[in-house]
Protein backbone atom coordinates (compact mmCIF):
# COMPACT_ATOMS: atom_id res chain seq x y z
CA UNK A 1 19.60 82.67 117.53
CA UNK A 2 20.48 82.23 121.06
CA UNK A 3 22.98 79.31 120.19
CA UNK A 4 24.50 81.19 117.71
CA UNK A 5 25.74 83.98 120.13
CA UNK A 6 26.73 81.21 122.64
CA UNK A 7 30.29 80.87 121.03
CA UNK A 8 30.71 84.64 120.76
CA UNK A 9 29.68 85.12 124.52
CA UNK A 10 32.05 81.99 125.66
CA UNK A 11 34.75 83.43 124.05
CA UNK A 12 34.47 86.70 125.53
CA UNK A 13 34.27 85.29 128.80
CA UNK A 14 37.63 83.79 128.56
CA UNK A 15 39.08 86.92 127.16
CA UNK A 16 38.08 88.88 130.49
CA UNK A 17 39.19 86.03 132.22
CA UNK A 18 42.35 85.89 130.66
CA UNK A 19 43.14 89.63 130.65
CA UNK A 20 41.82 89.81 134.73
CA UNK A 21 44.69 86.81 135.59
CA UNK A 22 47.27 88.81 133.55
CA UNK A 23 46.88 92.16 134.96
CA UNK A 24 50.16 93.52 137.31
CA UNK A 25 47.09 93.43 140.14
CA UNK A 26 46.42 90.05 139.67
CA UNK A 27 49.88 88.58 139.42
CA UNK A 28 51.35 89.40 142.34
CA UNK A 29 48.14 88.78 144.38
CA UNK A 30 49.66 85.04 143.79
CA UNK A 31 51.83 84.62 146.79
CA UNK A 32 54.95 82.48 145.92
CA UNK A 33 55.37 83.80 142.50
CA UNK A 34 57.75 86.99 143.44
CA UNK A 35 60.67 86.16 146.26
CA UNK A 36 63.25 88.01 147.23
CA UNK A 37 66.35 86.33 148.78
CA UNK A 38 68.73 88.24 151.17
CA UNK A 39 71.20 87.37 153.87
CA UNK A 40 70.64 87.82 157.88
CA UNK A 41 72.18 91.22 158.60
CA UNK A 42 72.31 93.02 155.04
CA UNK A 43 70.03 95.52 153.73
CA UNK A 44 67.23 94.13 151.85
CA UNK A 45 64.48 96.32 149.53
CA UNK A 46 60.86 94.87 149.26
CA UNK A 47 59.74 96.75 145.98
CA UNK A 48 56.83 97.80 145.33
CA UNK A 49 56.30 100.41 142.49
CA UNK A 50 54.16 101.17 139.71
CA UNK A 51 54.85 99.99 135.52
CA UNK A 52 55.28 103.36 133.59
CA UNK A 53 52.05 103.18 131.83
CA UNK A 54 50.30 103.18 135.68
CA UNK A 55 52.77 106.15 136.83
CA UNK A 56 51.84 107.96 133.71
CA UNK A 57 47.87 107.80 134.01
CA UNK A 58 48.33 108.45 137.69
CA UNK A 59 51.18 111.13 138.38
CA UNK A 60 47.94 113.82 139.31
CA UNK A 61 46.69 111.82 142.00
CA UNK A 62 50.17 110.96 143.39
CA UNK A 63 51.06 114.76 144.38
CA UNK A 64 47.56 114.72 146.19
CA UNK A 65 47.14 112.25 149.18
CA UNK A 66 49.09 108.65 149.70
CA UNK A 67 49.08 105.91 151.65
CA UNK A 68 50.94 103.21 152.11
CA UNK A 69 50.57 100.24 154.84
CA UNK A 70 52.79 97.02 154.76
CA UNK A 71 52.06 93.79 156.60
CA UNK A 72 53.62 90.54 157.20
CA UNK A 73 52.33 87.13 157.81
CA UNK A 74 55.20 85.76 159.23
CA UNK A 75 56.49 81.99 158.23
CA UNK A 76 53.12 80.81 157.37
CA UNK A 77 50.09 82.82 155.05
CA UNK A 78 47.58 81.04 157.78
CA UNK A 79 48.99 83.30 160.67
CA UNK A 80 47.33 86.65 161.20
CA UNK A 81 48.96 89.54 159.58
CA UNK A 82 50.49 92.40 161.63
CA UNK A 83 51.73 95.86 160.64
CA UNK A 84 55.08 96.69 159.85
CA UNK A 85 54.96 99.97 158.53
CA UNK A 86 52.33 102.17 157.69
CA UNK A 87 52.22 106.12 156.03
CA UNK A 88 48.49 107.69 156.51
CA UNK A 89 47.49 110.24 154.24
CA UNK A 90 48.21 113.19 156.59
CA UNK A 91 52.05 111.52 156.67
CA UNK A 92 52.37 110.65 159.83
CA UNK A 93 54.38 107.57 160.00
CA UNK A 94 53.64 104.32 162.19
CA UNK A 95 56.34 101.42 162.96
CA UNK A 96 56.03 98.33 164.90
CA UNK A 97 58.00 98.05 167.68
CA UNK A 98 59.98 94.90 166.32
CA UNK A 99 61.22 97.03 163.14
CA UNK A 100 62.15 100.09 164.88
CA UNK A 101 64.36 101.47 163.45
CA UNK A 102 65.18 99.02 161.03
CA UNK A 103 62.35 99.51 158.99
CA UNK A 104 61.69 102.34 156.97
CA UNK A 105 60.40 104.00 153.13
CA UNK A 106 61.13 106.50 150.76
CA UNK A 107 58.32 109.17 150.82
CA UNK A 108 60.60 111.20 148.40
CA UNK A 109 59.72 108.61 146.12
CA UNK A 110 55.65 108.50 146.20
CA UNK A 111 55.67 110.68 143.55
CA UNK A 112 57.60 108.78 141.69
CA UNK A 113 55.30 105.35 141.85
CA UNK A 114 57.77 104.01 144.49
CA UNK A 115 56.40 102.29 147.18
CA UNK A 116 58.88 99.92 148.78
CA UNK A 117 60.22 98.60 151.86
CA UNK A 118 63.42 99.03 153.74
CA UNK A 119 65.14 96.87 156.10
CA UNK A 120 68.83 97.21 157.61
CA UNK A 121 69.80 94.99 159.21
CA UNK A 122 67.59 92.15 158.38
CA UNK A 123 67.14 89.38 161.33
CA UNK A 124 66.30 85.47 160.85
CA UNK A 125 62.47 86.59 162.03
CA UNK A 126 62.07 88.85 158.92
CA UNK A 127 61.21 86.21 157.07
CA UNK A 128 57.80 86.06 156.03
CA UNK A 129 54.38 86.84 153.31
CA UNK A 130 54.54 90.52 153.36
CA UNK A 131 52.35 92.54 151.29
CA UNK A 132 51.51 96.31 150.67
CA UNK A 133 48.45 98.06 150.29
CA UNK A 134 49.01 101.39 148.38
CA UNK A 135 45.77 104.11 148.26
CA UNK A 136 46.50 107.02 145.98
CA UNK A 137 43.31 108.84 145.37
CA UNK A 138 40.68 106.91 144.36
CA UNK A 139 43.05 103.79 143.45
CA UNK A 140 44.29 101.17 145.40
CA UNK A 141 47.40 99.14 144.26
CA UNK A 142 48.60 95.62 146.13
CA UNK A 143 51.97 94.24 146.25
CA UNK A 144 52.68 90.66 147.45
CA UNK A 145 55.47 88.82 148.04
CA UNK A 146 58.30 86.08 149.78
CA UNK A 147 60.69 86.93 151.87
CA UNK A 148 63.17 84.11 151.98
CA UNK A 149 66.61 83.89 154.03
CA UNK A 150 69.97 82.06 153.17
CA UNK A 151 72.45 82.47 155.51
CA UNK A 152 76.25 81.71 155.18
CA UNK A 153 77.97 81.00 158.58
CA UNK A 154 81.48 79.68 159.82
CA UNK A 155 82.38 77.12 162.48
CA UNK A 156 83.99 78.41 164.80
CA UNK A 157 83.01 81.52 164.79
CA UNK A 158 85.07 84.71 164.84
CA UNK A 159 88.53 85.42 163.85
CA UNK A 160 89.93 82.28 162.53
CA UNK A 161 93.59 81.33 162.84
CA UNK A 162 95.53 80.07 160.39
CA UNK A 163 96.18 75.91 159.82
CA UNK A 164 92.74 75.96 161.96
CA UNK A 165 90.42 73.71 160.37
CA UNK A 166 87.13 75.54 159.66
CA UNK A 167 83.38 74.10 158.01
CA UNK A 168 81.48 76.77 155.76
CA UNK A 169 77.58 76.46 155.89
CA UNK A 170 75.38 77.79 153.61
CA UNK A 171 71.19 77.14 154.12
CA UNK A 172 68.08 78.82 152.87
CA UNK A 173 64.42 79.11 153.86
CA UNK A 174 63.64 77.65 150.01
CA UNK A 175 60.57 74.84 150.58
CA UNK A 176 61.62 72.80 147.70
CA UNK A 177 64.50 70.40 147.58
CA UNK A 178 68.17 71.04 147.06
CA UNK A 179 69.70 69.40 143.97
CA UNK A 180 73.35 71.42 143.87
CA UNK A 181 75.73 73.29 145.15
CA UNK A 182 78.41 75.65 144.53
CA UNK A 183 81.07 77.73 145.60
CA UNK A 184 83.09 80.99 144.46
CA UNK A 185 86.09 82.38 146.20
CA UNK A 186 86.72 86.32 144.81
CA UNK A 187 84.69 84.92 141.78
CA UNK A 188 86.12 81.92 140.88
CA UNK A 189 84.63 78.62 141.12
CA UNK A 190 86.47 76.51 143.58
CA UNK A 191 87.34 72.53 142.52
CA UNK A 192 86.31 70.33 145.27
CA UNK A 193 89.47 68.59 146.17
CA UNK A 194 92.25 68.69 147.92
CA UNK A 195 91.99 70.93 151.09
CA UNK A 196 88.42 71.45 149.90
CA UNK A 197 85.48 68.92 150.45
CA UNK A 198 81.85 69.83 150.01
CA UNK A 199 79.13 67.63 151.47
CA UNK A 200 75.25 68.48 153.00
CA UNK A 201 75.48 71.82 152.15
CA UNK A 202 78.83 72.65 153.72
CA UNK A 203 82.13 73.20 152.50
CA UNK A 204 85.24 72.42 154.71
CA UNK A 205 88.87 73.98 154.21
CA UNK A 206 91.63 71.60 156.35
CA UNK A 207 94.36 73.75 156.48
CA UNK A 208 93.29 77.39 155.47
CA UNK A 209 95.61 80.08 154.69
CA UNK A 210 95.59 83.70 154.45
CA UNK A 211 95.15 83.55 150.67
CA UNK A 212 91.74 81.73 151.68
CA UNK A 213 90.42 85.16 153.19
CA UNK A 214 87.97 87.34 151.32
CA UNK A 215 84.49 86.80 149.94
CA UNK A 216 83.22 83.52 149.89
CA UNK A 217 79.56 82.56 147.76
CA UNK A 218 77.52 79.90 148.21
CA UNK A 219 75.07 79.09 144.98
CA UNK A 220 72.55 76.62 145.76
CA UNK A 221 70.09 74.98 142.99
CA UNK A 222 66.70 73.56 143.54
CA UNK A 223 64.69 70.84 142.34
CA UNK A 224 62.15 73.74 140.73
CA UNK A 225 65.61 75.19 138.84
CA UNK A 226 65.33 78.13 141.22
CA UNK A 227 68.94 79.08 142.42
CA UNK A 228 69.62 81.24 145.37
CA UNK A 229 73.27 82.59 146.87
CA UNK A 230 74.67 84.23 149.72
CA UNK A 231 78.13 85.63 150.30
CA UNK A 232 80.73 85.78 153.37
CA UNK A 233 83.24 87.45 154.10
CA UNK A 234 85.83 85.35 155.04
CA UNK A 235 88.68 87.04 157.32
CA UNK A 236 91.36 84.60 158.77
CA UNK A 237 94.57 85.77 160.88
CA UNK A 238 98.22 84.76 159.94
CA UNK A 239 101.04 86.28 158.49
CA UNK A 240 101.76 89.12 156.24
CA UNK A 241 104.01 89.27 153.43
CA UNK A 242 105.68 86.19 151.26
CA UNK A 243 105.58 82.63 152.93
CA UNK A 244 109.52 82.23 153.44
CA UNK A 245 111.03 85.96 153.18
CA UNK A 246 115.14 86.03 152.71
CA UNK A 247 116.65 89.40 154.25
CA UNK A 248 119.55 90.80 152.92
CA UNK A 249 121.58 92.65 155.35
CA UNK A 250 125.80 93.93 155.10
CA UNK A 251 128.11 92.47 157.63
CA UNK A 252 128.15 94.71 160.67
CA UNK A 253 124.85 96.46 160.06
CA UNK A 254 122.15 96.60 161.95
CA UNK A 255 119.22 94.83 160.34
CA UNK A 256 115.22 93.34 161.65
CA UNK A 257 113.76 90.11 161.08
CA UNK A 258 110.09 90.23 159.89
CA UNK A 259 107.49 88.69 161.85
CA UNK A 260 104.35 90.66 161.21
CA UNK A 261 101.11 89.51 161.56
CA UNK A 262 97.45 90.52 158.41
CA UNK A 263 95.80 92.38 161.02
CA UNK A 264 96.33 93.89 164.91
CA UNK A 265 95.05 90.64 167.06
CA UNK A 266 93.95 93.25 169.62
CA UNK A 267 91.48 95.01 167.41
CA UNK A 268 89.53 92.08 167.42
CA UNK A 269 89.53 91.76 171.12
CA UNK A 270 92.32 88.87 171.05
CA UNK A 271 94.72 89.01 173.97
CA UNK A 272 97.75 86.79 175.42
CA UNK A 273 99.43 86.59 172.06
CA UNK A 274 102.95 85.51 172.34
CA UNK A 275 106.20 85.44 170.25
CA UNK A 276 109.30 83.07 170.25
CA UNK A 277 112.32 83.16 167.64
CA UNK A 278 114.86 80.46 167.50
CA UNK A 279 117.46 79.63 165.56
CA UNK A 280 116.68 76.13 162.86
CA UNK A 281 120.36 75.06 163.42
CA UNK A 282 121.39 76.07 167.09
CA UNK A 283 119.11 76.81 170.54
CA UNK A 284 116.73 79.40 171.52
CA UNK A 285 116.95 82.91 171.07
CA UNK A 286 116.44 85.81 173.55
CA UNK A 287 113.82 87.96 172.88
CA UNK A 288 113.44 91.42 174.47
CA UNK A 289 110.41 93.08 174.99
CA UNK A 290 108.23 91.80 172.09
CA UNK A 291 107.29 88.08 173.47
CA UNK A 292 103.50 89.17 174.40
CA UNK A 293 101.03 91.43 172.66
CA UNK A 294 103.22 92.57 169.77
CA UNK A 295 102.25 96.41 168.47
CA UNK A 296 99.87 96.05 165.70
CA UNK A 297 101.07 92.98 165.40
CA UNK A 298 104.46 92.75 164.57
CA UNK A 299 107.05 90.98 166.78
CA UNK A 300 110.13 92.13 164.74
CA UNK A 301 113.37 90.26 165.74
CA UNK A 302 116.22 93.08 165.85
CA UNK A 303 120.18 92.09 165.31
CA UNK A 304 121.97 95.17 166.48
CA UNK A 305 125.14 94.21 164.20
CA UNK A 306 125.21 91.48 161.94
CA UNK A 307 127.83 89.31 162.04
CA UNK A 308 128.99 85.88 159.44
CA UNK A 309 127.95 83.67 161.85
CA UNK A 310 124.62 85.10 162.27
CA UNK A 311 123.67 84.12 158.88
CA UNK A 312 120.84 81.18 158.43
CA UNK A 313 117.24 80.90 158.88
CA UNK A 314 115.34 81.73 161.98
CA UNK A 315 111.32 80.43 162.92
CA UNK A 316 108.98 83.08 164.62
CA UNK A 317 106.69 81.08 166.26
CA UNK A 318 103.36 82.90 167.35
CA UNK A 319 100.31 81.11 169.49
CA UNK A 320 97.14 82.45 169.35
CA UNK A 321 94.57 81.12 171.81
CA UNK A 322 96.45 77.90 172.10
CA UNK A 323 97.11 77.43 168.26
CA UNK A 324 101.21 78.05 166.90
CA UNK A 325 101.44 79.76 163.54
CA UNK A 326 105.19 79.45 162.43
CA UNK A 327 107.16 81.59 159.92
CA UNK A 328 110.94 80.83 158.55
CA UNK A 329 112.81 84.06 157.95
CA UNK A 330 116.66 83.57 156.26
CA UNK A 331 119.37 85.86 156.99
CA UNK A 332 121.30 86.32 153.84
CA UNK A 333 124.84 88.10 155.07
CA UNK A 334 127.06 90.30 152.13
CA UNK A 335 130.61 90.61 152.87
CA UNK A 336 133.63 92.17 150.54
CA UNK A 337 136.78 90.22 150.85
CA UNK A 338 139.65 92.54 148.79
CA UNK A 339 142.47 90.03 147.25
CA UNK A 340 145.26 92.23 148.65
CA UNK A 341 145.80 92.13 152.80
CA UNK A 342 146.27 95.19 154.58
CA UNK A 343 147.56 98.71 152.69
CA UNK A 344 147.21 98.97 149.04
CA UNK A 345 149.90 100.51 146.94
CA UNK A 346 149.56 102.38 143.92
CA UNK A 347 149.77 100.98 140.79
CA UNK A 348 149.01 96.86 142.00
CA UNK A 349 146.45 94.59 140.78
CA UNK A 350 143.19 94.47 143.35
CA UNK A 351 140.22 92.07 143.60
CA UNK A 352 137.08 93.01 145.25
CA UNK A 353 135.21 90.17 145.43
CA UNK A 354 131.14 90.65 147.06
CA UNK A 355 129.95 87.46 148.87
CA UNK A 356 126.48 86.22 149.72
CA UNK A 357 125.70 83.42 152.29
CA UNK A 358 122.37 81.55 151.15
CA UNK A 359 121.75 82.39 147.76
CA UNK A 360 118.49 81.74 146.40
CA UNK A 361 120.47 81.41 142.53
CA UNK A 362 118.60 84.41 141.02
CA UNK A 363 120.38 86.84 142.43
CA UNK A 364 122.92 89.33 140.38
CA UNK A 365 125.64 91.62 141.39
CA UNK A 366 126.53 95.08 140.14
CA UNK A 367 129.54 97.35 141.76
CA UNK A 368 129.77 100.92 141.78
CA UNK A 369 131.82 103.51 143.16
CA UNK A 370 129.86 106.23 145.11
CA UNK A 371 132.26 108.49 146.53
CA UNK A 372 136.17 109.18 145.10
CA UNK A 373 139.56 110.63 146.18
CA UNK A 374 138.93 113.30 144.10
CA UNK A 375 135.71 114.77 145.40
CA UNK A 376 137.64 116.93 148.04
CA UNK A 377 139.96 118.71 145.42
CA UNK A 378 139.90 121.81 144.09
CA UNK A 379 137.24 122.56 140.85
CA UNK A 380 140.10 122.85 138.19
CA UNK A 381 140.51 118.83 139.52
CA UNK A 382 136.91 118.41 139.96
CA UNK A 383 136.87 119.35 135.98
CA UNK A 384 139.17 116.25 135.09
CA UNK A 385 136.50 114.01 136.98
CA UNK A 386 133.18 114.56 138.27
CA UNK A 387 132.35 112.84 141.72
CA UNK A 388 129.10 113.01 140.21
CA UNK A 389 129.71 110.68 137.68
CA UNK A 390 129.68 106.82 138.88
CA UNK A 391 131.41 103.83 137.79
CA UNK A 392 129.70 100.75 137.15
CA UNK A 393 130.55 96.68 136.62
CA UNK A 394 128.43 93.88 136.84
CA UNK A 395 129.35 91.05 138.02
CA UNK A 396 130.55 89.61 141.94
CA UNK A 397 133.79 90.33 141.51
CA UNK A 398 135.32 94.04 140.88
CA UNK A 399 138.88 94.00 139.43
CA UNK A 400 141.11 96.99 139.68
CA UNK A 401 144.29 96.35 136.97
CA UNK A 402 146.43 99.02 138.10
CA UNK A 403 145.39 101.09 141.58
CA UNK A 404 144.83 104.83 141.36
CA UNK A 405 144.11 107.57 143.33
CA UNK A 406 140.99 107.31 141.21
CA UNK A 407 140.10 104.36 142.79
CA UNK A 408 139.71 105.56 146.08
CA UNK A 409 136.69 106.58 148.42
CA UNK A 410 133.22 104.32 148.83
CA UNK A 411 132.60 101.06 146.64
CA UNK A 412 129.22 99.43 147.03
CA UNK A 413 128.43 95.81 146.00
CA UNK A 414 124.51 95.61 145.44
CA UNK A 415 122.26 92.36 145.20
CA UNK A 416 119.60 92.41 142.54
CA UNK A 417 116.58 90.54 141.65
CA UNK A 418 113.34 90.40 139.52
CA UNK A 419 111.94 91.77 142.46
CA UNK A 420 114.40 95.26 142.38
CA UNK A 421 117.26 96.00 144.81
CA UNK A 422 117.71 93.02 147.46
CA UNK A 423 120.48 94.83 149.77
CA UNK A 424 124.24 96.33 149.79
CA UNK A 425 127.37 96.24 151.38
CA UNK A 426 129.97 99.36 151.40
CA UNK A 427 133.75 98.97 151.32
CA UNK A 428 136.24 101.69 151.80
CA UNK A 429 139.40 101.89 149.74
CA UNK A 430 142.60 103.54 151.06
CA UNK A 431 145.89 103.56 148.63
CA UNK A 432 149.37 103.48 151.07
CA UNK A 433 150.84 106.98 151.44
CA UNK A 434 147.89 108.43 149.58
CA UNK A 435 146.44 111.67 151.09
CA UNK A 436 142.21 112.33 149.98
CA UNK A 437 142.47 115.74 150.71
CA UNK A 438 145.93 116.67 149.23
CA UNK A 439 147.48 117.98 145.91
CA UNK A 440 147.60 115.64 142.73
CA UNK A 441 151.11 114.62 141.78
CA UNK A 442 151.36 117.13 138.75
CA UNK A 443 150.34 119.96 140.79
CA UNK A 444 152.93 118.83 143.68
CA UNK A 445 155.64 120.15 140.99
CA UNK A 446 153.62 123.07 140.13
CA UNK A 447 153.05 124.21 143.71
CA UNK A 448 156.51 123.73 144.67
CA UNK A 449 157.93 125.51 141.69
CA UNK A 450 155.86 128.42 143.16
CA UNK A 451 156.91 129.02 146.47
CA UNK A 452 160.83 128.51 145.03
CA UNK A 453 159.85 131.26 142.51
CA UNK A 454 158.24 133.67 145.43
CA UNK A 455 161.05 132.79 147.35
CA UNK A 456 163.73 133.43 145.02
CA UNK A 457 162.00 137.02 144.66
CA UNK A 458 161.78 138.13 147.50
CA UNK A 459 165.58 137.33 148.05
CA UNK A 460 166.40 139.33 144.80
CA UNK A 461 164.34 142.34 146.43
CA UNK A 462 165.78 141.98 150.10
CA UNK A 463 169.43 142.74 148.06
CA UNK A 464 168.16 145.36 146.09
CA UNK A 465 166.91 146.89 149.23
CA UNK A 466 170.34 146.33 151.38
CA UNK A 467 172.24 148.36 147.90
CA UNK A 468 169.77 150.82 147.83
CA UNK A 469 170.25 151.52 151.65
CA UNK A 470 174.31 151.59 151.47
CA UNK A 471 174.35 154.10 148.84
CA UNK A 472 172.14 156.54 150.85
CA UNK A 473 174.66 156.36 153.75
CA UNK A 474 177.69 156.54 152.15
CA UNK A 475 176.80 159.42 149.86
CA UNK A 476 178.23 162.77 150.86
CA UNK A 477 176.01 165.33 152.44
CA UNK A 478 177.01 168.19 149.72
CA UNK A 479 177.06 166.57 146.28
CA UNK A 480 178.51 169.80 144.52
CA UNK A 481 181.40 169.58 145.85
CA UNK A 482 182.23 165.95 144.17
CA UNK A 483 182.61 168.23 140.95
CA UNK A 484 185.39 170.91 142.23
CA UNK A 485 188.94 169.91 141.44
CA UNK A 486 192.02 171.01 142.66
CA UNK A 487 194.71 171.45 140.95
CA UNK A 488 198.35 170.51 142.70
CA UNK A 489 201.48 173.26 142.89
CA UNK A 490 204.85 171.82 141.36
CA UNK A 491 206.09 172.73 144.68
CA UNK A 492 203.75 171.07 146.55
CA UNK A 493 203.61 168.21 144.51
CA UNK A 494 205.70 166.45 146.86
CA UNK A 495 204.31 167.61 149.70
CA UNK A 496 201.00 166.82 148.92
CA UNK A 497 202.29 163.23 148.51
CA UNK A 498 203.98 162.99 152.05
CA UNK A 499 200.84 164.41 153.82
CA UNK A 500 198.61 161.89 151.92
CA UNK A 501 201.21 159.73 153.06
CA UNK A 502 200.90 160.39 156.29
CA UNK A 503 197.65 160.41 156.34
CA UNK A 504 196.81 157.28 154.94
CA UNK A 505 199.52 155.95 157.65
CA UNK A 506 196.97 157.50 160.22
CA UNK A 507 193.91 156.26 159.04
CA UNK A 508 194.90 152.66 159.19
């Protein structure tokens, strides 16, 4: 009888043995099994928190009393532990001196089966066996676990400078072997070749750039198939903008030369940075007041007027600490050369032809006119052509069959790319004898015809006015007497004549 049950009671053994090793309790009593990874100086989160079946069967007990005390046993589980954080059940809160303020917990989230531990900034002496001891009632729940550090550093340190060779290391506290390693720039893998070579977990960039700045991750693989990574951010000082900019600028303008640097060297506590331009083709240039310490970083090279044979490509050369970051800038000059010397006249053939000096062969020209003659007239002209409305023709060359008063005012020749508008040059257009502000040559006639009309009237009423003006002081002062008549004697008929006679003899 006795042997019989022997099976029975083995078997139940190992079924309480089984279900003991499995419980959440039990696991993470194993030390080893649960590690957490972070990087020196981030914020890292120890949890610690009860399943949902625990938080469900517990939740009254949780709103009552909790306590929560966390130790650590440092590198090795032989040392003796010592407290890092501990919550009694009245709530006052205790910190070791080492953790202030660094360390810290949610008590919010108690109630909530959250138990876990808060550090920010995390130091290279975090690392460590911590483990938590959680009384809630008249439960206890432990939570153990490894703390492990990988750490991603660059040599030299600080602010790098571009073309400076620079070595990026990337280690962890992991006890087992390393078998692999890999890196991500901005999340893609980088090829080891080239300016890139990867050996003893290190990865060294000859001749960084700025395109090399941003986040940089480390993956490393060990011989238990455990992988761990860290990131950096990687910040590196140089220029900003394209590699070889081209500047477009009209002859006689006043135009600036780019030199700017990614970021302010000063912020960063970098002094005695210093400028020099120089032509490629000819000697130095002068530079006024932006050799040293440029603001924010720009040492901008300023041509008051831009001349033909200013045209070509100039270096900005910038040390930094003893290294010399260089940057080519070309001067691209636009001129208008008109086929037709000196005055236009009316009516001739002109050719405007729009000039670059170092074209980079996908460039395109389009002409336009922006201002005319006729956008100082009167609004019945302004109704034969708006100044609003603008002319335009592709192409370097603008050709003008037959000159008009139409054609004159403001023509701009513009330089285009895939990149948008490149730069302009303006060029006036005067017509010989041609007046901007004056009368068309239709209305000439119609103007003159009348001031001769006005002119002509006021004549006609000046006469009228003289007639009008004899007549009143000729007339006689008694006009009823014009109509009495007097009729002559035969015997004075003769007279009458002599008298009249006479008289007329005295009048003259």
């Amino acid at each position: 009888m006795t042997l019989a049950f022997m099976p029975l009671s083995l078997a139940l053994m190992l079924l309480v043995t089984n279900a003991s090793s499995t419980s959440p309790g039990a696991a993470k009593e194993q030390r080893g099994e649960q590690r957490v990874w972070a990087k020196v100086g981030d914020l890292v989160v120890l949890p610690c928190h009860l399943s949902p079946q625990e938080l469900q069967s517990s939740w009254k007990q949780l709103y009552e009393k909790t306590a929560v005390r966390w130790e650590r046993h440092g590198e090795s589980s032989h040392k003796e532990p010592h407290m890092v954080l501990e919550v009694e059940y009245s709530g006052l809160l205790k910190t070791a001196r080492s953790m202030m303020p660094r360390a810290s917990v949610r008590e919010t989230s108690f109630r909530q089966g959250d138990f876990s531990l808060w550090i920010e900034p995390l130091l290279n002496d975090d690392a460590g066996h911590y483990e938590a001891l959680v009384r809630y009632g008249k439960e206890t729940r432990r939570c153990q676990l490894e703390l492990g550090m990988v750490t991603v550093t660059v040599n030299p340190p600080g602010l790098l400078v571009e073309t400076e060779p620079l070595l990026l290391l990337c280690n962890s506290s992991h006890p087992a072997k390393l078998v692999g390693m890999r890196w991500f720039h901005k999340g893609s893998l980088v090829p080891v070749s080239g300016r890139f070579r990867s050996r003893y977990g290190a990865l060294s960039i000859s001749r960084p750039t700025v395109s090399d700045s941003g986040p940089w991750r480390c993956e490393l693989t060990y011989s238990n198939d455990e992988k761990v990574s860290a990131t950096f951010n990687l910040q590196i000082l140089g220029f900003a903008g394209p590699a070889s900019p081209v500047v477009y600028a009209a002859v006689g303008s006043a135009t600036n030369l780019p030199c700017l640097l990614n970021r302010d060297p000063s912020a960063s506590s970098i002094l005695g940075v210093s400028a020099h331009w120089s032509r490629l083709a000819g000697g130095d240039l002068e530079i006024r007041g932006i050799s040293k310490n440029g603001s924010n970083g720009s040492f901008t090279l300023h041509l008051p007027e831009v001349g033909p044979g200013d045209a070509g490509q100039y270096c900005c050369a910038v040390s930094i600490h003893g290294t010399t970051i260089t940057r080519d800038v070309t001067l691209a000059v636009m001129t208008v050369t008109p086929s037709i010397k000196g005055p236009v006249a009316e009516g001739s053939r002109l050719l405007l032809i729009c000039s670059l000096t170092h074209p980079r062969g996908h460039e395109h020209f389009q002409w336009r006119q922006l201002s005319s003659g006729l956008s100082n007239r009167s609004s019945f002209e302004a109704t034969l052509r708006s100044p609003g409305v603008q002319r335009y023709y592709l192409g370097s060359t603008l050709e003008l069959t037959r000159v008009s008063q139409e054609d004159i005012g403001t023509w701009e020749c513009s330089v285009h790319s895939s990149e948008g508008r490149l730069g302009a040059v303006e060029y006036e257009l005067y017509i010989t004898g041609a007046q901007l502000s004056g009368p068309h040559t239709i209305l000439d006639g119609q103007v003159s015809f009348g001031l001769i009309l006005v002119l002509f009237l006021l004549l006609v009423a000046s006469i009228l006015a003289l007639v009008l003006r004899n007549q009143r002081i000729f007339s006689p002062a008694f006009p009823a007497l014009e109509r009495v008549v007097t009729a002559p004697t035969p015997g004075n008929a003769g007279k009458d004549e002599g008298q009249e006679g006479k008289s007329l003899q005295t009048e003259c």
